[in-house]
Each structure stands twice: as C-alpha cells, then as structure tokens.
Protein backbone atom coordinates (compact mmCIF):
# COMPACT_ATOMS: atom_id res chain seq x y z
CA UNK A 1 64.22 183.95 -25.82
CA UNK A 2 62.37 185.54 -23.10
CA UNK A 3 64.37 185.40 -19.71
CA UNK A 4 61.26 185.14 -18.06
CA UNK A 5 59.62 182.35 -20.50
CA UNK A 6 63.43 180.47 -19.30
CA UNK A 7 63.05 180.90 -15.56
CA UNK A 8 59.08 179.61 -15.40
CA UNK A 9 60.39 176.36 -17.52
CA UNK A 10 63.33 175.65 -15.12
CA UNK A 11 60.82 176.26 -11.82
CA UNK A 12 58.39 173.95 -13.84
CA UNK A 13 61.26 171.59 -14.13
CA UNK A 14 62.23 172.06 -10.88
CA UNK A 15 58.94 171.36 -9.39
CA UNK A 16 58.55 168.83 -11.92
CA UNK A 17 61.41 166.80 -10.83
CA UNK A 18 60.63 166.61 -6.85
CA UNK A 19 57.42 165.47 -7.38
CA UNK A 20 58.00 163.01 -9.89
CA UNK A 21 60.95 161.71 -7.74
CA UNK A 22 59.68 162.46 -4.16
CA UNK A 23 60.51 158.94 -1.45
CA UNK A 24 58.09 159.14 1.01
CA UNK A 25 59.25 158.96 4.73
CA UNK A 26 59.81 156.29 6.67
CA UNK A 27 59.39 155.87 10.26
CA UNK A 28 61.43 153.19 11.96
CA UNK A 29 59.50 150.98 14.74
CA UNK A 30 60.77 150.96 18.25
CA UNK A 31 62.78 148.00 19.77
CA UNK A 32 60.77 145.93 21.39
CA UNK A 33 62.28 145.81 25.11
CA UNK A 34 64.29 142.96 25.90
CA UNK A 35 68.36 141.41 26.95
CA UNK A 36 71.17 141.40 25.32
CA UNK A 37 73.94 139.63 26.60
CA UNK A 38 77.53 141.17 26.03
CA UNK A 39 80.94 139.49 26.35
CA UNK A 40 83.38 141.66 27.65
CA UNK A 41 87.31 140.42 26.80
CA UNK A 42 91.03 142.30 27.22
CA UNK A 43 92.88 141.45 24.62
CA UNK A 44 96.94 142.75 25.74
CA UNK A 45 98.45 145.24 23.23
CA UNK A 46 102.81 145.01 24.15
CA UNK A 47 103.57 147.97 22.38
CA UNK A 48 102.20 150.10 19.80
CA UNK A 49 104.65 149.22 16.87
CA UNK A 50 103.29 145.73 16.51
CA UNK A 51 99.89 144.39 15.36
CA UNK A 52 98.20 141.80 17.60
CA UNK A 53 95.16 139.48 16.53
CA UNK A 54 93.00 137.19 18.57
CA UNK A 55 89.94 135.52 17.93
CA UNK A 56 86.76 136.37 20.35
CA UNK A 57 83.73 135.17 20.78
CA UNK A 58 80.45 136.23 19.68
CA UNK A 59 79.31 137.67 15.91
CA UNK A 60 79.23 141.65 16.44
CA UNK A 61 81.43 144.27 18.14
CA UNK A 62 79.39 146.15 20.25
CA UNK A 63 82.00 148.63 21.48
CA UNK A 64 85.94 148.82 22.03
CA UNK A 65 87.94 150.59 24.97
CA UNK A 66 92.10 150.73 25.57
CA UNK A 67 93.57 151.80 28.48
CA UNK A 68 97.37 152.57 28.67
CA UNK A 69 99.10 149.74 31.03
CA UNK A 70 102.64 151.10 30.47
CA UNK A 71 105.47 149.10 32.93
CA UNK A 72 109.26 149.82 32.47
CA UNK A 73 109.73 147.17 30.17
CA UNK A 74 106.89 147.74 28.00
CA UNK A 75 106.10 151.85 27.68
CA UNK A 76 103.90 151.43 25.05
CA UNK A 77 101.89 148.65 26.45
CA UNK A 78 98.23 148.74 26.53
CA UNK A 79 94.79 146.67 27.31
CA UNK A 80 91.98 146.42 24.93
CA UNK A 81 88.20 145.40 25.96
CA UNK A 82 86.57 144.41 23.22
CA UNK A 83 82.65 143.82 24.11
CA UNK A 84 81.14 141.41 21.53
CA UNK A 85 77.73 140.29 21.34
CA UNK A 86 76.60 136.40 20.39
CA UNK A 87 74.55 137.52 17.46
C-alpha cells in the first residue's frame, strides 16, 4: 500500500471522528446576587494521634481552618473552624 493513500485515510479518520463526536460548548449562567448565611463552629482537636467527630449544623462544608492551640499538657492540641452552610 501507498504510504500516502494510508496517511490521507487516517487524517480522513481523524477529521472524521471530531466531527462526528464534537460536544458543543457550554456556557454556565452567572449567580444571581444574593445571601448566604454561614455557620462558623471550633470543633477542639487534643492531639493529633486521635480522631475526633462531632456533629454540626447545616448540609454543606463551605470551608475548614485549624490553628495550632498547643498548652503543656496537650502539644499537639489544635482548633478546627468548620464553616457549614444550611443548604
């Protein structure tokens, strides 16, 4: 076979296959202006070897923040903020 005849059938292919399969773009609508109301709540952390769960209000995390609290007892000690939003 001709090399050339086998290079025009794989850019026919080619070209082909992205039109055949082309998704059109889509553009996203802006937010319509408005409040959103954010809980904001510290949730203590004693060390760092230990797991600790609480239940918080609201549906959706909306962000999460820990700041090192250390005290001679506790050196690994920390405070979480966990801002949730109600829906």
């Amino acid at each position: 076979m001709n090399p050339l005849k086998i290079g025009l059938a794989v850019l026919f292919g080619l070209i082909l296959g992205a039109v055949l399969f082309h998704v059109p773009k889509v553009k996203a609508l802006p937010q319509e202006a408005g409040t959103v109301h954010v809980t904001i709540v510290p949730v203590p952390m004693n060390d760092a070897k230990n797991l600790s769960s609480r239940d918080l209000p609201g549906y959706r995390i909306a962000g999460i923040s820990c700041l090192p609290t250390p005290i001679k007892q506790l050196p690994d000690a920390a405070v979480c903020y966990v801002a949730t939003t109600p829906n």
